[in-house]
N, C-alpha and C. Protein backbone atom coordinates (compact mmCIF):
# COMPACT_ATOMS: atom_id res chain seq x y z
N UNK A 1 -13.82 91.91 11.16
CA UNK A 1 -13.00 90.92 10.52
C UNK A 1 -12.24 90.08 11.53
N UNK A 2 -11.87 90.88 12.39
CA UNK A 2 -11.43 89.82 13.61
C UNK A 2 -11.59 88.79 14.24
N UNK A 3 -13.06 88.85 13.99
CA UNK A 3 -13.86 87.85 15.00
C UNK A 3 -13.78 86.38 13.66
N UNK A 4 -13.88 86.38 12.16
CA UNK A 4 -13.45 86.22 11.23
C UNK A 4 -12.42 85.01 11.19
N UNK A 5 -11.29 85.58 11.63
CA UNK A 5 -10.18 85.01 11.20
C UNK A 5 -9.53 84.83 12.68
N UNK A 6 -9.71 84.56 13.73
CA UNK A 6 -9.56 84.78 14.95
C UNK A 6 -8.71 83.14 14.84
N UNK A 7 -7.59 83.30 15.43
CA UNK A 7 -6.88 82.31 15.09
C UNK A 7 -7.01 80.83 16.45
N UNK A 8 -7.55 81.49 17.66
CA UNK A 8 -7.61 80.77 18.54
C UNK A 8 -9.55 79.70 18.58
N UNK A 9 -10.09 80.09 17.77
CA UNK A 9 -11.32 79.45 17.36
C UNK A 9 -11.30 78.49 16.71
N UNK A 10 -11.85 77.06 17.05
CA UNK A 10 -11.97 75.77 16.66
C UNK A 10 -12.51 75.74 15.18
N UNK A 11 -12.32 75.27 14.92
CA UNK A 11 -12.78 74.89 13.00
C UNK A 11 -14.52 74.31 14.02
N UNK A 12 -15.65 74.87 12.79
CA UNK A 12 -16.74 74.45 13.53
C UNK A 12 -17.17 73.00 12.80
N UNK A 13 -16.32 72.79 11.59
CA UNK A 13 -16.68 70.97 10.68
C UNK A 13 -15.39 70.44 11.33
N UNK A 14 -14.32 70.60 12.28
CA UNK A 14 -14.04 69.63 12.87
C UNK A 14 -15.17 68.82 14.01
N UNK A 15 -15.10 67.70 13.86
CA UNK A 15 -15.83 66.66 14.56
C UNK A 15 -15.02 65.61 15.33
N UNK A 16 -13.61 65.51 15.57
CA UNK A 16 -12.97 64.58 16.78
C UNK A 16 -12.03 63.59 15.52
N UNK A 17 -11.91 62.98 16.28
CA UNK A 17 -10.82 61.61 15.17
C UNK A 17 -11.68 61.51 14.15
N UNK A 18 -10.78 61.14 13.14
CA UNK A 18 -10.66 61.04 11.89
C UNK A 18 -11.90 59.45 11.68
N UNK A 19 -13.03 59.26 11.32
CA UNK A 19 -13.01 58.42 10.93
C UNK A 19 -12.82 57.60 9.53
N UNK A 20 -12.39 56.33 9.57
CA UNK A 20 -11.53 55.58 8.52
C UNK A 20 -12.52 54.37 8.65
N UNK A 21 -12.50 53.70 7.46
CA UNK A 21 -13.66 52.23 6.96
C UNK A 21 -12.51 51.22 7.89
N UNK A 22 -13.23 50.38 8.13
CA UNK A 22 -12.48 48.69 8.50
C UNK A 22 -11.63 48.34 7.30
N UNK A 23 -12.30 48.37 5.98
CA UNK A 23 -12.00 47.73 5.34
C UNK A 23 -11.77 48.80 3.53
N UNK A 24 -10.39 48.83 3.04
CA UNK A 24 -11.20 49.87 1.67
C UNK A 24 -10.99 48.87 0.64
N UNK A 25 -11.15 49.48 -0.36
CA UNK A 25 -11.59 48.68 -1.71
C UNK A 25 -11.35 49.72 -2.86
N UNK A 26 -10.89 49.20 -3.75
CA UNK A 26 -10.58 49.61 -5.06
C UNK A 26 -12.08 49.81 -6.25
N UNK A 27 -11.83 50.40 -7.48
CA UNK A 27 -12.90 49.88 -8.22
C UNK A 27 -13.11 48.44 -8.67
N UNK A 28 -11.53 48.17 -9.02
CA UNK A 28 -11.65 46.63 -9.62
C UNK A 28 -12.48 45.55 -8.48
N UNK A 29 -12.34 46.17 -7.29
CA UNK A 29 -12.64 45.45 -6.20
C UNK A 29 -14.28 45.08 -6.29
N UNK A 30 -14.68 46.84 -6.37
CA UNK A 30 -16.38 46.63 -6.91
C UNK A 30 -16.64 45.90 -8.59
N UNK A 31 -16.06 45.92 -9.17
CA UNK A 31 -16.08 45.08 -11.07
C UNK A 31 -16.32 43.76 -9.62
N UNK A 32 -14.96 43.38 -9.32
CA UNK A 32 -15.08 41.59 -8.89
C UNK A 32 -15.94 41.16 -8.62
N UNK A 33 -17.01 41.98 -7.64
CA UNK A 33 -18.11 41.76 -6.79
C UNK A 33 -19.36 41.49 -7.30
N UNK A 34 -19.54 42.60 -8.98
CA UNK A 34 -20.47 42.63 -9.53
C UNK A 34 -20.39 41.04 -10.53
N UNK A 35 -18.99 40.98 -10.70
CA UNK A 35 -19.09 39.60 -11.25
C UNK A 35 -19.75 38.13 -10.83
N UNK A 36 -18.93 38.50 -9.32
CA UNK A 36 -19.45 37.22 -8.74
C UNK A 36 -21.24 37.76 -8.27
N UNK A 37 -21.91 38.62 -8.21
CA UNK A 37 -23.30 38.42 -8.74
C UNK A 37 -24.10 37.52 -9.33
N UNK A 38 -23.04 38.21 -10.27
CA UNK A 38 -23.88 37.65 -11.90
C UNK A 38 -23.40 36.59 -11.99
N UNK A 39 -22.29 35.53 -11.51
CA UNK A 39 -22.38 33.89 -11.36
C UNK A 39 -23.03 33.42 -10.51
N UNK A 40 -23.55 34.47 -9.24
CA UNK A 40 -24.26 33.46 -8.62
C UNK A 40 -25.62 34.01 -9.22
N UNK A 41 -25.80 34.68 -9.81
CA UNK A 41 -27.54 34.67 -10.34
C UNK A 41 -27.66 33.51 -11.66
N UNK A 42 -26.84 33.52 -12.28
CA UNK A 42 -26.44 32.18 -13.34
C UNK A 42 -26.76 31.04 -12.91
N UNK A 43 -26.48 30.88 -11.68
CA UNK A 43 -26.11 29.46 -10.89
C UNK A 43 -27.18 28.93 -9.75
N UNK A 44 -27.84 29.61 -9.74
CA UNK A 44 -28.98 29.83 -9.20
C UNK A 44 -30.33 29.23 -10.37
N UNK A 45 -30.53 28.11 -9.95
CA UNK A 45 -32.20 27.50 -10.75
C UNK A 45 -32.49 26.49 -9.49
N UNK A 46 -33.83 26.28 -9.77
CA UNK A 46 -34.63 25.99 -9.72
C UNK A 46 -33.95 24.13 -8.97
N UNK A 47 -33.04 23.76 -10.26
CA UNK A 47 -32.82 22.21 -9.75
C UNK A 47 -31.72 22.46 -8.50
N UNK A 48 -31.02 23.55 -8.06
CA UNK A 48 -29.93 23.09 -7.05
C UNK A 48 -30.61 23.68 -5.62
N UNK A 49 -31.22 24.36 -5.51
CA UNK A 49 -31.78 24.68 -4.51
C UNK A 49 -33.02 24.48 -4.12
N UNK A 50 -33.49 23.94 -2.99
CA UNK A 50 -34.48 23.26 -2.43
C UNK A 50 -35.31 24.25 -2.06
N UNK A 51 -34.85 24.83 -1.03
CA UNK A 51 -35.61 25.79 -0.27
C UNK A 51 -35.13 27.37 -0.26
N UNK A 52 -36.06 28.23 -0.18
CA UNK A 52 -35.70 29.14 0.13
C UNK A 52 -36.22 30.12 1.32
N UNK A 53 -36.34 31.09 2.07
CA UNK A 53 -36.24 31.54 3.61
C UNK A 53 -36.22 32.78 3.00
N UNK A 54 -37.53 33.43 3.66
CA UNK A 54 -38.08 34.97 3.36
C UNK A 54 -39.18 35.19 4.36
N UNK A 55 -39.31 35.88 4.99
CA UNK A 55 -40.40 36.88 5.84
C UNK A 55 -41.76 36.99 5.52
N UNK A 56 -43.00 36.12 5.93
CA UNK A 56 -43.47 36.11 5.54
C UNK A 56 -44.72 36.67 6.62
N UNK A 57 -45.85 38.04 6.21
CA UNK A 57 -46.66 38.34 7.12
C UNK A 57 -48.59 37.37 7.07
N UNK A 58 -48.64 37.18 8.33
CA UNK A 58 -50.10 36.90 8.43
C UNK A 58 -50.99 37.55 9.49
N UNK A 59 -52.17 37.12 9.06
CA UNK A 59 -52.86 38.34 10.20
C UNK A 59 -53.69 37.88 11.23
N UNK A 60 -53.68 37.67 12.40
CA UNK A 60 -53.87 37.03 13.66
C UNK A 60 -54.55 37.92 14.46
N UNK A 61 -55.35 37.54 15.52
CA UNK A 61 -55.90 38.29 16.17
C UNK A 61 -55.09 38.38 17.50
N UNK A 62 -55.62 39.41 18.28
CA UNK A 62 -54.66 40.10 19.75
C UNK A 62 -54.32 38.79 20.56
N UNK A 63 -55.55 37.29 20.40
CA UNK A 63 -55.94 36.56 21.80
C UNK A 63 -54.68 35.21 20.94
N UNK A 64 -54.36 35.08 19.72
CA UNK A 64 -53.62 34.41 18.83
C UNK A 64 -52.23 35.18 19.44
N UNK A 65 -51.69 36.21 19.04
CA UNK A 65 -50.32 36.56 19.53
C UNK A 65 -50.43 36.84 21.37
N UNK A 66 -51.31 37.11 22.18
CA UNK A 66 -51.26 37.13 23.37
C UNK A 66 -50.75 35.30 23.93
N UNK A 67 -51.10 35.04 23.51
CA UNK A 67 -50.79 33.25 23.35
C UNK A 67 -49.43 32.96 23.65
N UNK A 68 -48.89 33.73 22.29
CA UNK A 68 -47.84 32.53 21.52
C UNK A 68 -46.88 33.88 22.93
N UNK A 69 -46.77 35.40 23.06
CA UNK A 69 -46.48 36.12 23.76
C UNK A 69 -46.00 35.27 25.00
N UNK A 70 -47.41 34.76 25.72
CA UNK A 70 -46.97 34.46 26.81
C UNK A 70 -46.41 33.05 27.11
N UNK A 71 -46.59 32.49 25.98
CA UNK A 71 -45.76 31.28 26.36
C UNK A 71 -43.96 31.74 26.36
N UNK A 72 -43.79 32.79 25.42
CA UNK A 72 -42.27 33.27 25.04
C UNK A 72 -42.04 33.54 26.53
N UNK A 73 -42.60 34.21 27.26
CA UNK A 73 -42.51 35.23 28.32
C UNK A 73 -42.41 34.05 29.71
N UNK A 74 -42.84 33.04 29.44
CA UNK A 74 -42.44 31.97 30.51
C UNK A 74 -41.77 31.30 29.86
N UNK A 75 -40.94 31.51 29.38
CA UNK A 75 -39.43 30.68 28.95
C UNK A 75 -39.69 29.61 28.55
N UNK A 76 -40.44 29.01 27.46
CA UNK A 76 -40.80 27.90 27.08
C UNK A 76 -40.67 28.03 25.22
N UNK A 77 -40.29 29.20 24.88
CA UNK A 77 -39.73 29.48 23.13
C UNK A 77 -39.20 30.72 23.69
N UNK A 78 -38.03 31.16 22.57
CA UNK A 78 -37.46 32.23 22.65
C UNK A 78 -37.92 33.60 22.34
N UNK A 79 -39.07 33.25 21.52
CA UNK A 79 -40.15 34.15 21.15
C UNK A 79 -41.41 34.29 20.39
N UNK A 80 -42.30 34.86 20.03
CA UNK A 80 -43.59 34.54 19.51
C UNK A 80 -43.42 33.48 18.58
N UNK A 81 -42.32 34.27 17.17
CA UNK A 81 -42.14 33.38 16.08
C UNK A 81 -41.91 31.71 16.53
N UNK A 82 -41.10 31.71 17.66
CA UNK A 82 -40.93 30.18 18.11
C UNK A 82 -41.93 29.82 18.64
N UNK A 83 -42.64 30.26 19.30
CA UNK A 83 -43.82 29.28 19.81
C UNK A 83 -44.98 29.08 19.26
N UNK A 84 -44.70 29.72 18.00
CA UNK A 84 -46.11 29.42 16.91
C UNK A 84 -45.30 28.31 16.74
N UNK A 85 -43.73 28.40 15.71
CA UNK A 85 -43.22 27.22 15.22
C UNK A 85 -43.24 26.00 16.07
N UNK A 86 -43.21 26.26 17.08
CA UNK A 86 -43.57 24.86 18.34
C UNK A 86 -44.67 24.28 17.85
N UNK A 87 -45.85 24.77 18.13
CA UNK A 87 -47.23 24.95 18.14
C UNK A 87 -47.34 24.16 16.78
N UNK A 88 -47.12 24.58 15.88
CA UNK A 88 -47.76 24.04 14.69
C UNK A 88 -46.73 22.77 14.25
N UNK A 89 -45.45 22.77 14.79
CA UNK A 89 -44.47 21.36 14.82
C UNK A 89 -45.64 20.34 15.71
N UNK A 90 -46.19 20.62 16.56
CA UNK A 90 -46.49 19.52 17.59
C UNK A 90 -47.82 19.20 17.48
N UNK A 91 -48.56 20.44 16.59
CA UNK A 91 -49.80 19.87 15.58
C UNK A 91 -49.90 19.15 14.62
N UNK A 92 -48.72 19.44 14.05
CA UNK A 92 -48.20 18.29 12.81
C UNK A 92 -48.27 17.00 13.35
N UNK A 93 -47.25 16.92 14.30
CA UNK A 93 -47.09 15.41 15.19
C UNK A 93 -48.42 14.51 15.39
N UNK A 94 -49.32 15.87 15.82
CA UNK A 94 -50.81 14.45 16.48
C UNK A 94 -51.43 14.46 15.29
N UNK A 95 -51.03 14.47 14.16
CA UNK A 95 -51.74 13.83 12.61
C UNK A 95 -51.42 12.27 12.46
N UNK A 96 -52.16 11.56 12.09
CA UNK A 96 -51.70 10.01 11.89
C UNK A 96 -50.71 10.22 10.60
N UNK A 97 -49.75 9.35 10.22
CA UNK A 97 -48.92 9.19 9.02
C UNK A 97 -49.48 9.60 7.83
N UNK A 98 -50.49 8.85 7.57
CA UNK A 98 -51.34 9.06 6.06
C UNK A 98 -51.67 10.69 6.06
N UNK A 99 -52.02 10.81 6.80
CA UNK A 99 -52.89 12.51 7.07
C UNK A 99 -51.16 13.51 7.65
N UNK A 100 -50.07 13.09 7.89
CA UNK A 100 -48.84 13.87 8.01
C UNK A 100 -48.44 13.17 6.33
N UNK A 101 -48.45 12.48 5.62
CA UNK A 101 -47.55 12.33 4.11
C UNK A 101 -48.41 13.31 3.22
N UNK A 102 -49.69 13.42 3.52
CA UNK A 102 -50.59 14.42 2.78
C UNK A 102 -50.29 15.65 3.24
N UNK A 103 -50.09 16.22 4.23
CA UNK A 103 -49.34 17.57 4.85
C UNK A 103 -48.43 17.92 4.16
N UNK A 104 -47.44 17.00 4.67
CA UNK A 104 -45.87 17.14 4.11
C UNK A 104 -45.71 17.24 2.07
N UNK A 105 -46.43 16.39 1.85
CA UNK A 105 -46.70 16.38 -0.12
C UNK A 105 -46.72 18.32 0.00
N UNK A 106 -48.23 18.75 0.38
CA UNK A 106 -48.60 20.26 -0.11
C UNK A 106 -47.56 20.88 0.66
N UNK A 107 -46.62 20.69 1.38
CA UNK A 107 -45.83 21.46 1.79
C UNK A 107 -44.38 21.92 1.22
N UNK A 108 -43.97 20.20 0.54
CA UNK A 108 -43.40 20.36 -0.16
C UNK A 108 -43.34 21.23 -1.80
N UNK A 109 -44.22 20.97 -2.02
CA UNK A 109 -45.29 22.06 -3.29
C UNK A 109 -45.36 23.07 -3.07
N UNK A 110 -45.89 23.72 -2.11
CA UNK A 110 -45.64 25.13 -1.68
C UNK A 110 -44.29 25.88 -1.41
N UNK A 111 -43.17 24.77 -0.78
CA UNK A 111 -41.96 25.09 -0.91
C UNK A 111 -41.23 25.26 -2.23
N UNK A 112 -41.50 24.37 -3.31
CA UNK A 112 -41.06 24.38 -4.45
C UNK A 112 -42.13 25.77 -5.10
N UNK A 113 -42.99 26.45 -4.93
CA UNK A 113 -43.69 27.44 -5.67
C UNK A 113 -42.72 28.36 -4.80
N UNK A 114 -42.35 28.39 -4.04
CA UNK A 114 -41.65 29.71 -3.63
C UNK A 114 -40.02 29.57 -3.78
N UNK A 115 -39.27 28.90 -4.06
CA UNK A 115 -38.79 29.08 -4.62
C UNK A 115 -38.37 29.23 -6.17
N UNK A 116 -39.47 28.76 -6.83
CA UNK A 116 -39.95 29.22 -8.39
C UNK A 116 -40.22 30.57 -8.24
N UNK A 117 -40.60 31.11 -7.13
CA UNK A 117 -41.42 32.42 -7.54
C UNK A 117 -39.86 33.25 -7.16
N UNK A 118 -38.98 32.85 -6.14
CA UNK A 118 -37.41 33.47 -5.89
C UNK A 118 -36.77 33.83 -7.21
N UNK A 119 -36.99 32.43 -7.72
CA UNK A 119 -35.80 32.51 -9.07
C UNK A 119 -36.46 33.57 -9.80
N UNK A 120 -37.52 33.60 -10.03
CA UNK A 120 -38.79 34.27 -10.94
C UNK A 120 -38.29 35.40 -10.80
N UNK A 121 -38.74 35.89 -9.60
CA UNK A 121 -37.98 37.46 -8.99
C UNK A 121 -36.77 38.03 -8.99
N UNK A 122 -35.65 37.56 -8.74
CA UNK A 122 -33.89 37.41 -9.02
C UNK A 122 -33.52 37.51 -10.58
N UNK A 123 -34.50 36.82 -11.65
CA UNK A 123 -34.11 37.03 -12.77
C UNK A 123 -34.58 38.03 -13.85
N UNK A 124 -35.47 38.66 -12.81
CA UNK A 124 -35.88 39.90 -13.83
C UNK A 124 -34.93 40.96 -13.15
């Protein structure tokens, strides 16, 4: 029993200072939060927002990202994602007008289907 109750032995669930949040919060605090949700899911269509920005994967081969890699890697984009976005900005460019307003039309269309498909998703 000694070994037990041995008064000079550390508590073994002490773990050092106390940690404490940055920041605490009440329940009403979480109600407020859930409210303002649900006004911004309300407020949210289709006519006020243009665009929307999501992660999108494609599938490329090793000699396609070895590319865009090494251009990142000689300091010419900050990284793959940028030097595709270079790449296909400056492909856009050597299109004549007529053949960039026909680009830009399906692009715009495709931008507007994804954010139809946002709202789509958010409201179920």
């Amino acid at each position: 029993m000694s070994l037990i109750n041995n008064p000079n032995k550390k508590d073994p669930l002490d773990q050092g200072h106390e940690i404490k949040p940055e920041k605490e919060f009440t329940i009403s605090d979480l109600k407020e939060t859930k409210e303002k949700e649900k006004q911004e899911q309300t407020a949210f269509s289709e006519d006020n927002v243009s665009s929307v920005t999501f992660y999108a994967n494609i599938r490329i081969n090793n000699h396609i990202k070895n590319i865009a890699e090494a251009i990142a890697i000689n300091g010419y984009s900050k990284s793959q994602k940028d030097s595709i976005e270079k790449a296909l900005n400056y492909f856009l460019g050597s299109f004549s007008k007529d053949e960039r307003r026909g680009i830009e039309a399906s692009i715009e269309t495709l931008e507007h289907r994804d954010v139809f498909q946002k709202h789509k998703k958010n409201s179920n």
